[in-house]
PDB file of N, CA and C in Angstrom:
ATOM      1  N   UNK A   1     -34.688 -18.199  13.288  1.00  0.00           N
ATOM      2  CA  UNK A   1     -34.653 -16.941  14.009  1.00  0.00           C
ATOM      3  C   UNK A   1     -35.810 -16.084  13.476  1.00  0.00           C
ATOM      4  N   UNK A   2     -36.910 -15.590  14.526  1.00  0.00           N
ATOM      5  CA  UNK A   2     -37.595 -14.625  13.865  1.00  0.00           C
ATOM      6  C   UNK A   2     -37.205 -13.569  13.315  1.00  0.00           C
ATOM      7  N   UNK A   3     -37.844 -13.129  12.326  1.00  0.00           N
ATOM      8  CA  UNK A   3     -37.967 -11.806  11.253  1.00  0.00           C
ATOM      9  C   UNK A   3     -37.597 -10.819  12.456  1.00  0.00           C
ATOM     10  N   UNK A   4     -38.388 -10.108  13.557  1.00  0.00           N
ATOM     11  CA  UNK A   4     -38.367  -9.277  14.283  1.00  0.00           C
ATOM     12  C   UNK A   4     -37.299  -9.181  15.162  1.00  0.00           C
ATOM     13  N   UNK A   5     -36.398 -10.170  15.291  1.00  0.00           N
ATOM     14  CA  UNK A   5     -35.234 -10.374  15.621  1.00  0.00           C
ATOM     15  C   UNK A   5     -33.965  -9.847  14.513  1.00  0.00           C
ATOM     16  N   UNK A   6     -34.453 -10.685  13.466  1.00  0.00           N
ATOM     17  CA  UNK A   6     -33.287 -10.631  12.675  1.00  0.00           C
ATOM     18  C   UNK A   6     -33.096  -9.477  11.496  1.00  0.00           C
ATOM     19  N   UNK A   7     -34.009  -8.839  11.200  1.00  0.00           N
ATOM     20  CA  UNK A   7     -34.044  -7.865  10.317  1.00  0.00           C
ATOM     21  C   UNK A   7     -33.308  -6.480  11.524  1.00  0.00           C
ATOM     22  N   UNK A   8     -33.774  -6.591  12.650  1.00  0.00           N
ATOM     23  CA  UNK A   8     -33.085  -5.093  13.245  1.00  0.00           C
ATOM     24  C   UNK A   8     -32.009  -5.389  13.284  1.00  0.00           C
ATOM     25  N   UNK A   9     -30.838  -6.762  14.212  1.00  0.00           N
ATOM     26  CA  UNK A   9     -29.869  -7.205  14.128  1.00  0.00           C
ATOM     27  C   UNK A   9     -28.820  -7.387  12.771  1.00  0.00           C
ATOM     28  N   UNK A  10     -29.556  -7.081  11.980  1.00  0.00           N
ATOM     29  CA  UNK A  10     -28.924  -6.556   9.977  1.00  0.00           C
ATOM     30  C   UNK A  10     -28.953  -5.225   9.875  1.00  0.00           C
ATOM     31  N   UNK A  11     -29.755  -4.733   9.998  1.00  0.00           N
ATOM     32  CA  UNK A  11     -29.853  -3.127  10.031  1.00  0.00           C
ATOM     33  C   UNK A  11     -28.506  -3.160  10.980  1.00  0.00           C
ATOM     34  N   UNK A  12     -28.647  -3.361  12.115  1.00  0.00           N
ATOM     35  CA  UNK A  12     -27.575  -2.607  12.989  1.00  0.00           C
ATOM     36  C   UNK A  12     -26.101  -2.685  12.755  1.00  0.00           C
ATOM     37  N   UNK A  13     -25.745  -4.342  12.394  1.00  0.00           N
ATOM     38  CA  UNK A  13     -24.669  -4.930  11.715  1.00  0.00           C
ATOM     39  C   UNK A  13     -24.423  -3.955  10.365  1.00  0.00           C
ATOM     40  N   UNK A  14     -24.997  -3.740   9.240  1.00  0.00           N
ATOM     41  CA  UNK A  14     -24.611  -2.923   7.969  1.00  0.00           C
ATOM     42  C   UNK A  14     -24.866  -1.516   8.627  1.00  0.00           C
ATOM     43  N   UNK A  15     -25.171  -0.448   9.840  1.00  0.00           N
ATOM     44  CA  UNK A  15     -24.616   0.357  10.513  1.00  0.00           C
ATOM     45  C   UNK A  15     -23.575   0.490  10.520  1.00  0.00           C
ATOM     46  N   UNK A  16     -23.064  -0.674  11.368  1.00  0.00           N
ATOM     47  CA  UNK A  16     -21.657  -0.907  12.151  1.00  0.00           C
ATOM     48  C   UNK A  16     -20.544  -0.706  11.269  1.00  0.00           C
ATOM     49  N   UNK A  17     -21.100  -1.938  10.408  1.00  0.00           N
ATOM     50  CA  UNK A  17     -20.056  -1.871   9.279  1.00  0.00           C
ATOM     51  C   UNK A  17     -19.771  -0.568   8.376  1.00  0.00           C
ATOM     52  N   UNK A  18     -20.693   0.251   8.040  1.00  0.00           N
ATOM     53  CA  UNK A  18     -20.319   1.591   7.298  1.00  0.00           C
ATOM     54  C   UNK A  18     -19.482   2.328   8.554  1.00  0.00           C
ATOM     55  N   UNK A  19     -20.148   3.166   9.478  1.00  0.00           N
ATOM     56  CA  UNK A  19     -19.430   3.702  10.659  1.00  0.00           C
ATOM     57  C   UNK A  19     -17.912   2.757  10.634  1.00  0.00           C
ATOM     58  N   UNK A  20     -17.218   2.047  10.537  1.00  0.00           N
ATOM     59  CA  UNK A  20     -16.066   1.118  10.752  1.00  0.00           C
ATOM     60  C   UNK A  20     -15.424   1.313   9.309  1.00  0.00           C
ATOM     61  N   UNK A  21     -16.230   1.689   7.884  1.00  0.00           N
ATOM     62  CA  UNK A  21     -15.769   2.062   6.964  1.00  0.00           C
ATOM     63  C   UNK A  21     -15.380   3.126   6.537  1.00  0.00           C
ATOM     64  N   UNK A  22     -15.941   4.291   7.604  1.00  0.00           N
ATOM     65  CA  UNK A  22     -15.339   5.578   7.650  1.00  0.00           C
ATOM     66  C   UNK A  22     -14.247   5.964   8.086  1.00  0.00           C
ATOM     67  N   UNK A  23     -14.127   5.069   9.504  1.00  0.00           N
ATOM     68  CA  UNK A  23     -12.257   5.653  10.126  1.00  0.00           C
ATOM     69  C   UNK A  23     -11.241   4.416   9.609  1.00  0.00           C
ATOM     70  N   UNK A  24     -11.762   3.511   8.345  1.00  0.00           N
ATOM     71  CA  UNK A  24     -11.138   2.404   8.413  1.00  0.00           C
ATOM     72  C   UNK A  24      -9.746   3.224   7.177  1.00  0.00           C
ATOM     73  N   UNK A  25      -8.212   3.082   6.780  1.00  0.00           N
ATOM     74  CA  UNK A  25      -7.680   3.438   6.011  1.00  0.00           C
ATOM     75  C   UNK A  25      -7.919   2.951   4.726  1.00  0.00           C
ATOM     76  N   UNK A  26      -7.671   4.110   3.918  1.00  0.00           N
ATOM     77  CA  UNK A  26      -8.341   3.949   2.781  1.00  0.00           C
ATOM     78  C   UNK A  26      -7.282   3.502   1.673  1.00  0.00           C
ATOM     79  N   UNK A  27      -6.146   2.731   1.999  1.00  0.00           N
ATOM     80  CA  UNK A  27      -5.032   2.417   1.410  1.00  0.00           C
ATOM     81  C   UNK A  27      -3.803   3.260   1.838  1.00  0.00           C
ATOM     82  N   UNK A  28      -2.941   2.798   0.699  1.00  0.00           N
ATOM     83  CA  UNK A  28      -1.095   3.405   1.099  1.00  0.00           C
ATOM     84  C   UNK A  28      -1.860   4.371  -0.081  1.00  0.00           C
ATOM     85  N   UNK A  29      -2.233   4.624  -0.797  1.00  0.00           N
ATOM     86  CA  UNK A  29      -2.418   6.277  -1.769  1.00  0.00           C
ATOM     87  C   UNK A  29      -3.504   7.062  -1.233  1.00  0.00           C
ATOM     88  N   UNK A  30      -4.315   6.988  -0.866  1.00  0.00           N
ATOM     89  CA  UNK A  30      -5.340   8.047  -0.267  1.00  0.00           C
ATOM     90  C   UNK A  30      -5.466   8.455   1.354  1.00  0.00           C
ATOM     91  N   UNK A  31      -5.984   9.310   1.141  1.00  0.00           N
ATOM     92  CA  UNK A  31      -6.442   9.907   3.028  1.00  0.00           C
ATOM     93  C   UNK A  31      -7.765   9.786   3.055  1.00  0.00           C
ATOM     94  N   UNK A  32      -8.430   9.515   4.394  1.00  0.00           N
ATOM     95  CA  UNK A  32      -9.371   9.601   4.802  1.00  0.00           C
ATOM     96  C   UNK A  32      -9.682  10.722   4.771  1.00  0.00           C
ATOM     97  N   UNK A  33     -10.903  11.749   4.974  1.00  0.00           N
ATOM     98  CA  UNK A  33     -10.924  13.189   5.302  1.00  0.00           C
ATOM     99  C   UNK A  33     -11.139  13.528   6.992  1.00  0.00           C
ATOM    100  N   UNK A  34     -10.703  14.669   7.008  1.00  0.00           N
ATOM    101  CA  UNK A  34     -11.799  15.442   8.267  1.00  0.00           C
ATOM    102  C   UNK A  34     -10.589  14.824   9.446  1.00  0.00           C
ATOM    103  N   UNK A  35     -11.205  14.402  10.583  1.00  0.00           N
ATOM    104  CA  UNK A  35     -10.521  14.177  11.649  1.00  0.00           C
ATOM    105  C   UNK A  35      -9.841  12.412  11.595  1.00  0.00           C
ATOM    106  N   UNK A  36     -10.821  11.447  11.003  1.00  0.00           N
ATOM    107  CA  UNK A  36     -10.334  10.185  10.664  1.00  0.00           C
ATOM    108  C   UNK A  36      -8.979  10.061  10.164  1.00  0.00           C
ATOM    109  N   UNK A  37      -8.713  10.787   9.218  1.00  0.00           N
ATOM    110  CA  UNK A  37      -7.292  10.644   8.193  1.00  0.00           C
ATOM    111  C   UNK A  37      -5.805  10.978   8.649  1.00  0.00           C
ATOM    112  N   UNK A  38      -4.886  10.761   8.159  1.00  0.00           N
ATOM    113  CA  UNK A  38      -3.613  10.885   8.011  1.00  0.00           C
ATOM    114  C   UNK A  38      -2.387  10.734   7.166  1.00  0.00           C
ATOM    115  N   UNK A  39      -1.807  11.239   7.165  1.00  0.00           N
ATOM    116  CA  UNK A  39      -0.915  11.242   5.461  1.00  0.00           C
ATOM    117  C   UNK A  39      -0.064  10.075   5.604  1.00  0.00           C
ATOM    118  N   UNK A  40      -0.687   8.844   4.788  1.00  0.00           N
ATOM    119  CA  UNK A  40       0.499   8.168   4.982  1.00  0.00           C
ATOM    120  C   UNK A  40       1.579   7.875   4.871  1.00  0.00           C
ATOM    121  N   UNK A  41       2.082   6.886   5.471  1.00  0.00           N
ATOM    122  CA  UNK A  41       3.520   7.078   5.726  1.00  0.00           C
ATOM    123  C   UNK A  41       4.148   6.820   4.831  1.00  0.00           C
ATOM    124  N   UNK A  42       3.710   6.511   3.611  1.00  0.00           N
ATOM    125  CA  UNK A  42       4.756   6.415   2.254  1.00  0.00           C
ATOM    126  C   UNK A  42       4.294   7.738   1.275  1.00  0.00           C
ATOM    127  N   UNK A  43       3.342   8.885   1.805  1.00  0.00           N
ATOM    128  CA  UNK A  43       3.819   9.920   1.045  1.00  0.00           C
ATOM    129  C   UNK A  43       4.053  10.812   1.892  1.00  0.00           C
ATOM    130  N   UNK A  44       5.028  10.470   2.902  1.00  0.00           N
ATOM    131  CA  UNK A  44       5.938  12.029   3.822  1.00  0.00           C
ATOM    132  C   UNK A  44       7.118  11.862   2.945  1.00  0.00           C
ATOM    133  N   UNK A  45       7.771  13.324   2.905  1.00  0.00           N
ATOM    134  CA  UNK A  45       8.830  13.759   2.148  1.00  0.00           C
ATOM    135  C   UNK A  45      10.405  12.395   2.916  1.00  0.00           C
ATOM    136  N   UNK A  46      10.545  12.112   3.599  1.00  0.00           N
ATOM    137  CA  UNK A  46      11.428  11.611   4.210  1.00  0.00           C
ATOM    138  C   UNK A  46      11.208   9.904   3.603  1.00  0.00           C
ATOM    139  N   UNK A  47       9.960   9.275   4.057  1.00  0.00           N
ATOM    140  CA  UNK A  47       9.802   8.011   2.694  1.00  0.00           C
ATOM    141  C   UNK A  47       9.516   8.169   1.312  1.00  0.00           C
ATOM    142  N   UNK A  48       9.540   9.212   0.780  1.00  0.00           N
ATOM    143  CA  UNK A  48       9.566   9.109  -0.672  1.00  0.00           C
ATOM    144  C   UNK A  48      10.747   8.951  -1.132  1.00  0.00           C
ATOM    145  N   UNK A  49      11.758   9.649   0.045  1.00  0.00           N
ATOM    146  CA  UNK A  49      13.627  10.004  -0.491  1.00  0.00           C
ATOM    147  C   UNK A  49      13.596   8.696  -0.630  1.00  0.00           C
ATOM    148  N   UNK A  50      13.635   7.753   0.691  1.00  0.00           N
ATOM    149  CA  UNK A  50      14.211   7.041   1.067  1.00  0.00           C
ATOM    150  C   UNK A  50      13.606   5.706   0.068  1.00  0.00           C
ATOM    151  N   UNK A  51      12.536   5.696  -0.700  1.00  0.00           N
ATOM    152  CA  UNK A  51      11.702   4.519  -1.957  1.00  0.00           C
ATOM    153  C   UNK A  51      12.863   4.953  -2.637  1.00  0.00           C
ATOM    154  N   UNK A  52      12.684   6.279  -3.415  1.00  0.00           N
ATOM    155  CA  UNK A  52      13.647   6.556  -4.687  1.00  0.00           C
ATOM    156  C   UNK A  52      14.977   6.383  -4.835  1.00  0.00           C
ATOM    157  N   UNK A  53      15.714   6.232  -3.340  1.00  0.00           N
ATOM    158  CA  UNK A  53      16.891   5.686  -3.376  1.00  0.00           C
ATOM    159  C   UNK A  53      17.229   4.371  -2.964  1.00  0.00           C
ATOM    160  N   UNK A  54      16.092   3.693  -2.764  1.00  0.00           N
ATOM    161  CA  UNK A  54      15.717   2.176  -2.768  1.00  0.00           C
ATOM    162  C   UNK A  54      15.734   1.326  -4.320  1.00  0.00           C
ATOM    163  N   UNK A  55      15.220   2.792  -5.078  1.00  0.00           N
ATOM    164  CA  UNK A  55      14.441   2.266  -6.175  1.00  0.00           C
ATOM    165  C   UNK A  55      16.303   2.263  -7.508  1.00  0.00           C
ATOM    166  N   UNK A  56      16.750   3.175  -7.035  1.00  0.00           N
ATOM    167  CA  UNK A  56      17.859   3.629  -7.823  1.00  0.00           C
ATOM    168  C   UNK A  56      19.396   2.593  -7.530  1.00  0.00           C
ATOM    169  N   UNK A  57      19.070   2.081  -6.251  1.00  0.00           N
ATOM    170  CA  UNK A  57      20.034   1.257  -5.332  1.00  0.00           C
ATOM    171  C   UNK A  57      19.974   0.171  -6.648  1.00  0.00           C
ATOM    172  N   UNK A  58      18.360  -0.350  -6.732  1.00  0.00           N
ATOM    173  CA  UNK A  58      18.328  -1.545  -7.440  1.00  0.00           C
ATOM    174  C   UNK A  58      18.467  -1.522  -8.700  1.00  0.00           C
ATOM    175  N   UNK A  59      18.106  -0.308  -9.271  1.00  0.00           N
ATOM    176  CA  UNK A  59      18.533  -0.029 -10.313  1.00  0.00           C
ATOM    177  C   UNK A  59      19.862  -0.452 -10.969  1.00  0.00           C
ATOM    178  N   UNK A  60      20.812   0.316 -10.172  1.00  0.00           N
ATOM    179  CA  UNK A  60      22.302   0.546 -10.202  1.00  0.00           C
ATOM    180  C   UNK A  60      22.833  -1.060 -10.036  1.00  0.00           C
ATOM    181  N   UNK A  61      22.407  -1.930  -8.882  1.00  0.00           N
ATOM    182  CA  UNK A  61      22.810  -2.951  -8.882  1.00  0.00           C
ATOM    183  C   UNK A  61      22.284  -4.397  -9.911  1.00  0.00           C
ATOM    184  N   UNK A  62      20.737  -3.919 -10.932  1.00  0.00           N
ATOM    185  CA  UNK A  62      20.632  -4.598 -11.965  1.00  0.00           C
ATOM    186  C   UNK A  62      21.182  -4.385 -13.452  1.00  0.00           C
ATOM    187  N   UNK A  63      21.770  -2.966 -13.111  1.00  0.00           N
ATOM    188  CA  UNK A  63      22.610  -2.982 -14.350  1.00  0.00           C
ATOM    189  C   UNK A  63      24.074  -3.354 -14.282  1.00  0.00           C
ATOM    190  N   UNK A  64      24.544  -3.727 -13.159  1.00  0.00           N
ATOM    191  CA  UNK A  64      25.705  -4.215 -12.613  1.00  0.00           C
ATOM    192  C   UNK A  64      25.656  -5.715 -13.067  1.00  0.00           C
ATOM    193  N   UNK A  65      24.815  -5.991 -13.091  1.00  0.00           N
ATOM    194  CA  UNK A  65      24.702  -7.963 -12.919  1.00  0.00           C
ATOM    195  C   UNK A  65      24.386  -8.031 -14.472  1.00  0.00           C
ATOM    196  N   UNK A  66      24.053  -7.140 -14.907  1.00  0.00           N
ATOM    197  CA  UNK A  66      23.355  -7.224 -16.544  1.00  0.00           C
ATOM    198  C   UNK A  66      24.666  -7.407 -17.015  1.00  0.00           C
ATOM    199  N   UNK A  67      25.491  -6.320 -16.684  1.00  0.00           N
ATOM    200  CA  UNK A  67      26.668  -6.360 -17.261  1.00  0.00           C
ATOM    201  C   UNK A  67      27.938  -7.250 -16.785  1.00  0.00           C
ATOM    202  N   UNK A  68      27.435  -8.130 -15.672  1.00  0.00           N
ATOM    203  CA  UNK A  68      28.587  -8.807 -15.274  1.00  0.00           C
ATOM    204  C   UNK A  68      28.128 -10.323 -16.490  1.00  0.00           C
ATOM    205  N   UNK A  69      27.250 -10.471 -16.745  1.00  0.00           N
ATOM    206  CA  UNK A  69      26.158 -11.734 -17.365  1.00  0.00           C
ATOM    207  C   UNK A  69      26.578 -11.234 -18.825  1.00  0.00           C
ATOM    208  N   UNK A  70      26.764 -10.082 -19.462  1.00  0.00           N
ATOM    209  CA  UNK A  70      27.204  -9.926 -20.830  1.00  0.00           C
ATOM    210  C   UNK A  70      28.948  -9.859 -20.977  1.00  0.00           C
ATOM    211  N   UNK A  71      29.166  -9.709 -19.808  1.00  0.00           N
ATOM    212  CA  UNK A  71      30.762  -9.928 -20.189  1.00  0.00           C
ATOM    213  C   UNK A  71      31.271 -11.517 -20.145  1.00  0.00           C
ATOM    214  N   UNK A  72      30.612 -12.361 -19.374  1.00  0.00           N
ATOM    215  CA  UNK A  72      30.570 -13.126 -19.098  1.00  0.00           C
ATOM    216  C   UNK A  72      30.471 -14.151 -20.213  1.00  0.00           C
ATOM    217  N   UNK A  73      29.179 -13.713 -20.719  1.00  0.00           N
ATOM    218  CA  UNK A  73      28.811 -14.393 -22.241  1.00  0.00           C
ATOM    219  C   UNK A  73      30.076 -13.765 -23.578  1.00  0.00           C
ATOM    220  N   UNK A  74      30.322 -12.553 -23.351  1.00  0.00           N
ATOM    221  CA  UNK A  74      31.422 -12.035 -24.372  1.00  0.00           C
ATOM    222  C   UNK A  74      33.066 -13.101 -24.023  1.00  0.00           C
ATOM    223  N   UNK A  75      33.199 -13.512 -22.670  1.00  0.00           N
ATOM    224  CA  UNK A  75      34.239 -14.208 -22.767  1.00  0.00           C
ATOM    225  C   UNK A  75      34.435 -15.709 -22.707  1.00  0.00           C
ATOM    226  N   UNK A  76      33.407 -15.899 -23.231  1.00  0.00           N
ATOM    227  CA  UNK A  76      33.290 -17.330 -23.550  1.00  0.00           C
ATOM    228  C   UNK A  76      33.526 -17.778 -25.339  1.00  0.00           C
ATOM    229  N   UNK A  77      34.391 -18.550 -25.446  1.00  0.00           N
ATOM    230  CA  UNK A  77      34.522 -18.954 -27.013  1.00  0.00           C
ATOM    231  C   UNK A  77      33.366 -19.697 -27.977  1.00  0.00           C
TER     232      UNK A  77
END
């Protein structure tokens, strides 16, 4: 492929690609700025409740099994 072909067709491609890196999301912890962005949906007040009582559910139910596994071992001779 000629040079005069292929050097503008790179330029335009690493364009593309930045422009596509601006409205692209910038993960589950950050926002984009300006008009691109939006708060995502794991830090609105309504999914944070709903992680922390995800997080406490499992909690509650690994100290349940901890303790069903030590009584378990306590009643064995």
């Amino acid at each position: 492929m000629p040079d005069r072909i292929f050097m503008p067709l790179m330029g335009l491609i690493a364009l593309v690609l930045i422009a596509f890196s601006l409205v692209w999301p910038q993960g589950q912890g950050d926002r984009s700025w300006g008009p691109f962005g939006h708060t995502p949906i794991q830090q609105t007040p309504e999914m944070k409740a709903k992680i922390q009582r995800e997080k406490d559910a499992a909690a509650r139910r690994d100290a349940a099994a901890r303790k069903a596994v030590e009584a378990v071992h306590q009643a064995q001779p």
